[in-house]
N, C-alpha and C. Protein backbone atom coordinates (compact mmCIF):
# COMPACT_ATOMS: atom_id res chain seq x y z
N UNK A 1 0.85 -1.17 0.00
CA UNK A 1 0.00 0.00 0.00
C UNK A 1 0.88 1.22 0.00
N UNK A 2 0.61 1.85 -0.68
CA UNK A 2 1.08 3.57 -0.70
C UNK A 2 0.90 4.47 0.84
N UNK A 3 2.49 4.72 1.01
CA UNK A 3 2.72 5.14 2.34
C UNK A 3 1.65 6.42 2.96
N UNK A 4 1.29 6.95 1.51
CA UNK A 4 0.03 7.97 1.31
C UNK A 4 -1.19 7.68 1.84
N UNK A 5 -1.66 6.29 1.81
CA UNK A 5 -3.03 6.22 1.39
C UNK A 5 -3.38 5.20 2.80
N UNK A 6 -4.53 5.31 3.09
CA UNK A 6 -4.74 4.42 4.45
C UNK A 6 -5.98 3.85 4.35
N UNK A 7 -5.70 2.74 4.19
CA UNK A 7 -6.90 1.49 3.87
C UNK A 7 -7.93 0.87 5.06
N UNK A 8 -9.05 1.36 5.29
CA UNK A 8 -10.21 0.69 6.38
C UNK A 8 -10.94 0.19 4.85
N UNK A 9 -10.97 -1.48 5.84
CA UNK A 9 -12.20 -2.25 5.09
C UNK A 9 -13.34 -2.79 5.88
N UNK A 10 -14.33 -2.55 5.59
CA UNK A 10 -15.55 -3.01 6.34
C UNK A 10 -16.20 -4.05 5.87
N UNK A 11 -16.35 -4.93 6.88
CA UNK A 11 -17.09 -6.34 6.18
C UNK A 11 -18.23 -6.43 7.15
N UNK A 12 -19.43 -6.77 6.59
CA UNK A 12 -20.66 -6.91 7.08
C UNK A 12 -20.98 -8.11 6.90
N UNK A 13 -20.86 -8.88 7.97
CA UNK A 13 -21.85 -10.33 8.33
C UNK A 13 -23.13 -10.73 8.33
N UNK A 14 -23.98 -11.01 7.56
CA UNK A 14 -25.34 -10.67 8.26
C UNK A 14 -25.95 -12.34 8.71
N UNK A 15 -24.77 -13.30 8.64
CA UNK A 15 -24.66 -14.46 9.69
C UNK A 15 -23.73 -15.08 9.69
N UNK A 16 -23.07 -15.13 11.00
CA UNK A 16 -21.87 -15.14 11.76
C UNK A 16 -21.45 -16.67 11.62
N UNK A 17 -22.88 -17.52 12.16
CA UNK A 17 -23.04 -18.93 12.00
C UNK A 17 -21.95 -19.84 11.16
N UNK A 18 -23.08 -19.09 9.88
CA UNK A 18 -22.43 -20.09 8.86
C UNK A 18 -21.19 -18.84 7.83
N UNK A 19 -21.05 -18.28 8.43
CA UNK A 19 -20.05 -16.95 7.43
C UNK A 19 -18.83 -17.40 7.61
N UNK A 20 -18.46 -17.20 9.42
CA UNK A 20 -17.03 -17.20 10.20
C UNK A 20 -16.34 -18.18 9.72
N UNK A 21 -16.28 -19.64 9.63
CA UNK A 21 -15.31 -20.60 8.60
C UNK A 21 -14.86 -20.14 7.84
N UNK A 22 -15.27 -19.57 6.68
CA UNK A 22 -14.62 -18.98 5.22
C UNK A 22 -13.92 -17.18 5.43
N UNK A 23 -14.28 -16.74 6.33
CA UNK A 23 -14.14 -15.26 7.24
C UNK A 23 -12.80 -15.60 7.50
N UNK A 24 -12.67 -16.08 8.48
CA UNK A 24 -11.38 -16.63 9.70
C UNK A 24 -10.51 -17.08 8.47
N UNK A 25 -10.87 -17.94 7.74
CA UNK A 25 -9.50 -18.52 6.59
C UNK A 25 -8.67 -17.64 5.88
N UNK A 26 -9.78 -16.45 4.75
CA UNK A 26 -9.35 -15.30 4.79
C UNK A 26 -8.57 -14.62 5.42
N UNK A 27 -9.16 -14.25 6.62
CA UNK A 27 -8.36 -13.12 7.50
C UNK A 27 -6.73 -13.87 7.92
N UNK A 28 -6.94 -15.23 8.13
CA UNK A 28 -5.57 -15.71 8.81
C UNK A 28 -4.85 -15.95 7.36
N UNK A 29 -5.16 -15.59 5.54
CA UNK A 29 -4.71 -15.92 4.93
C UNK A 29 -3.80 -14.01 4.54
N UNK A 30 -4.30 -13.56 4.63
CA UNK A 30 -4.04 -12.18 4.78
C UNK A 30 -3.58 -11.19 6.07
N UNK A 31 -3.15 -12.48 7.28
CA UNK A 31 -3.41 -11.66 8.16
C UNK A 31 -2.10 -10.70 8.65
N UNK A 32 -1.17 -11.27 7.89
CA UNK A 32 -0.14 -10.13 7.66
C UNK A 32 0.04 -8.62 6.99
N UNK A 33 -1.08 -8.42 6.75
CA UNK A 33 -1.65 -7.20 5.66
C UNK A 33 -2.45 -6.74 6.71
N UNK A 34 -2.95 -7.01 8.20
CA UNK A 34 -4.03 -6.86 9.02
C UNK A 34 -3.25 -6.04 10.30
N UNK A 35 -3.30 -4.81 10.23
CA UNK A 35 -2.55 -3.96 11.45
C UNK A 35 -3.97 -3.99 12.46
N UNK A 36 -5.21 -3.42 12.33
CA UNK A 36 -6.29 -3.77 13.53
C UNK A 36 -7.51 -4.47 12.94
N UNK A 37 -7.90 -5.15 13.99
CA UNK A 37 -9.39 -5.73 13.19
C UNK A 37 -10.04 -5.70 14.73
N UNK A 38 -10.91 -4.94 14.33
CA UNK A 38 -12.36 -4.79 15.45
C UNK A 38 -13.36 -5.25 15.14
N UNK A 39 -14.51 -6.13 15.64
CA UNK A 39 -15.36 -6.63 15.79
C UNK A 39 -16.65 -5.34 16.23
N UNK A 40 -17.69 -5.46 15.90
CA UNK A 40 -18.68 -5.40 16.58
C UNK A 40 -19.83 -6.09 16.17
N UNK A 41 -20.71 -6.18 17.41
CA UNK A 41 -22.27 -7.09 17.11
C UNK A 41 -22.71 -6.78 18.70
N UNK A 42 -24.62 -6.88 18.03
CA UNK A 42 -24.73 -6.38 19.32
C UNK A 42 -25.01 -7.78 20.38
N UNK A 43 -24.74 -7.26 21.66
CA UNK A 43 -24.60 -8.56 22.90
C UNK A 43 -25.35 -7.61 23.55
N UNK A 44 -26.62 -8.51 24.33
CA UNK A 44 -27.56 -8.17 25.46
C UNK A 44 -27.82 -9.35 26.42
N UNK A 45 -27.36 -9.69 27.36
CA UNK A 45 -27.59 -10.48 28.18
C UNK A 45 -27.38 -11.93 27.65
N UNK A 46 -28.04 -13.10 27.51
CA UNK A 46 -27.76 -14.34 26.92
C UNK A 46 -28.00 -14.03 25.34
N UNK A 47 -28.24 -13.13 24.76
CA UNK A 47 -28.54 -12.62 23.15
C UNK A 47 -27.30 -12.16 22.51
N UNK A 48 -26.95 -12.76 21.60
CA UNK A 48 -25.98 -12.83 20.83
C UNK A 48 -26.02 -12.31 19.43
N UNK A 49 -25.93 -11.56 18.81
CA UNK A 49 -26.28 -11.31 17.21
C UNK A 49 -26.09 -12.44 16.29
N UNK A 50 -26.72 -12.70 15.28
CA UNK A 50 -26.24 -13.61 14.40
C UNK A 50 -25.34 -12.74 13.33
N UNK A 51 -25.35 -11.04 13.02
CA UNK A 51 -24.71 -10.50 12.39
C UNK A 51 -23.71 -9.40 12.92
N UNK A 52 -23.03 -8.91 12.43
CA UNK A 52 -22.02 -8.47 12.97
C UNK A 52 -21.05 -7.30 11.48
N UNK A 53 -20.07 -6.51 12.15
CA UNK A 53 -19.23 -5.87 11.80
C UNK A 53 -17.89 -5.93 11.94
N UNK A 54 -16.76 -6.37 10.73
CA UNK A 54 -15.32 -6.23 11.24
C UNK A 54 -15.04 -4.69 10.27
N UNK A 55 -14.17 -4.22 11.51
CA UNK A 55 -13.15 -3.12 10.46
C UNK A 55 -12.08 -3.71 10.60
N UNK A 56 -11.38 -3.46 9.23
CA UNK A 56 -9.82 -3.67 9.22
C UNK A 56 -8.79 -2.62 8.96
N UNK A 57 -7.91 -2.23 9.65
CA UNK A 57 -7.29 -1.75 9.41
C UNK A 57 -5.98 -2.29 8.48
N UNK A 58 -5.49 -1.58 7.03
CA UNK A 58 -4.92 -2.86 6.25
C UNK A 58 -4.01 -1.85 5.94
N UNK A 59 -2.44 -2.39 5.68
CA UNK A 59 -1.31 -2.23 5.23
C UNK A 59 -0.55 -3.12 4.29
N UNK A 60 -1.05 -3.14 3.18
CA UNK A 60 -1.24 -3.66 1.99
C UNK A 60 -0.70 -2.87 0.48
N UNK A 61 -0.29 -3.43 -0.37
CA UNK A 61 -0.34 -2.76 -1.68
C UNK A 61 -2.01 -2.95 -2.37
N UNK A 62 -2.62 -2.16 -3.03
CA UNK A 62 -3.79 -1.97 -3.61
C UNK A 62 -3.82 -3.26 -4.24
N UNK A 63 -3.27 -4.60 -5.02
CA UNK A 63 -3.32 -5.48 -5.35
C UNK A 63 -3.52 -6.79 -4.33
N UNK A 64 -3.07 -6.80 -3.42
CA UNK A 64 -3.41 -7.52 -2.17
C UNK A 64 -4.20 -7.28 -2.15
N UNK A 65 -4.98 -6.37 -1.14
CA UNK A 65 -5.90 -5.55 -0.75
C UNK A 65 -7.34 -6.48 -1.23
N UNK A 66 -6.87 -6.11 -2.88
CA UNK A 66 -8.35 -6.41 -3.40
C UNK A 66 -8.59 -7.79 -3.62
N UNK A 67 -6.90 -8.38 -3.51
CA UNK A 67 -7.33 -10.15 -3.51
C UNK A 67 -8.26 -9.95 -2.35
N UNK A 68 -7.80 -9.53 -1.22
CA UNK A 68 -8.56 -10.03 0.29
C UNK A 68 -9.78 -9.70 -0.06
N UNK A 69 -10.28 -8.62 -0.97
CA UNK A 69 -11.74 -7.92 -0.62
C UNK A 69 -12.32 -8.78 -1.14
N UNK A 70 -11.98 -9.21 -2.55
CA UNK A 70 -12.95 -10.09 -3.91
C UNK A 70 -12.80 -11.07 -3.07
N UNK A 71 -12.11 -12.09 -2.31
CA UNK A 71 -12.27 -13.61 -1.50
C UNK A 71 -13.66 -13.16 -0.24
N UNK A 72 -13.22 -12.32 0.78
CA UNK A 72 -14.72 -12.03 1.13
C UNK A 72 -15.54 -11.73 0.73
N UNK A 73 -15.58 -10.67 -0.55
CA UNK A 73 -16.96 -10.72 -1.09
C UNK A 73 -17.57 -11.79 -1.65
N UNK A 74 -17.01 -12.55 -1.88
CA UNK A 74 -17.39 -13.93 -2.92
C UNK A 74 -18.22 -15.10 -1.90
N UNK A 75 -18.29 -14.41 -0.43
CA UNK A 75 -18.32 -15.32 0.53
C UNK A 75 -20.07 -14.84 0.83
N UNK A 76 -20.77 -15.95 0.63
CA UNK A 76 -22.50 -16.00 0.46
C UNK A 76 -22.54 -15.05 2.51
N UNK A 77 -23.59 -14.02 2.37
CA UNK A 77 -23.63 -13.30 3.05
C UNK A 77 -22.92 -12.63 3.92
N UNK A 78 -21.87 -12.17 2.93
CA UNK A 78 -20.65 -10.89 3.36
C UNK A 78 -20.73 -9.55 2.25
N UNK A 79 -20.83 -8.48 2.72
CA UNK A 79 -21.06 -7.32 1.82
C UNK A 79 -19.52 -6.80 2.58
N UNK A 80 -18.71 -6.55 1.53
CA UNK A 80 -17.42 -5.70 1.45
C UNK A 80 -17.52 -4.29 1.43
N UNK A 81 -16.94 -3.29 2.04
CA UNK A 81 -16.87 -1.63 1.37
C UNK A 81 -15.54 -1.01 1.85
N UNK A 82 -14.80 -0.74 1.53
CA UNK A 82 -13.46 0.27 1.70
C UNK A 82 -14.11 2.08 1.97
N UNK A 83 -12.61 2.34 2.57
CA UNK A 83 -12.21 3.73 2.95
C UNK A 83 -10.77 4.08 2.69
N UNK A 84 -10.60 4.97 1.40
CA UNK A 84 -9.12 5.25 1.08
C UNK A 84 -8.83 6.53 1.92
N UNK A 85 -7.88 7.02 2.32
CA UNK A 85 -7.69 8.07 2.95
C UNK A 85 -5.97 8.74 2.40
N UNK A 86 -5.91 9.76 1.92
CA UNK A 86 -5.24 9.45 1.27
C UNK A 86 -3.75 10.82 2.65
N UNK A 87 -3.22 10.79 2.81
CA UNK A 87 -2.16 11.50 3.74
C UNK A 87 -1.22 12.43 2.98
C-alpha cells in the first residue's frame, strides 16, 4: 500500500453462523496485511447477534488488498466496502 493512502475495510456479516469458517481462513490468509481488526455485534444479556461488523485496518499494496476484498466478497452473506484516505 502507498505510504500515502490508508486502507479501512468493512465487512458486514449478516450471519456469523455459517459466514465465520470462510471469514477466519481469509483473515488468517491475509493476516499479515491486518494492522487492527475490530469486531462489533450487538450482545444483550444471553442474546448474541447472528450479524455483525469487522473493520480492518490494512497495510497492503492496492493489489493484495483487493485479492482479500474479492475472497470475502465472494463469501455467500458478506457485503465488502473500503475507505481510502489518502495522507
Amino acid at each position: 500500500m502507498d505510504k500515502r493512502r490508508h486502507l479501512i475495510v468493512g465487512v458486514h456479516i449478516t450471519d456469523r453462523v455459517q459466514s465465520v469458517p470462510d471469514i477466519q481462513k481469509t483473515f488468517t490468509e491475509y493476516g499479515c496485511y491486518i494492522r487492527t481488526r475490530v469486531g462489533l455485534h450487538e450482545v444483550q444479556g444471553d442474546y448474541c447477534a447472528p450479524g455483525g461488523l469487522i473493520l480492518l485496518d490494512m497495510i497492503c499494496d492496492a493489489k493484495i488488498c483487493q485479492e482479500m476484498v474479492a475472497k470475502l466478497a465472494a463469501i455467500a452473506g458478506v457485503e465488502v466496502q473500503q475507505m481510502a484516505f489518502d495522507h
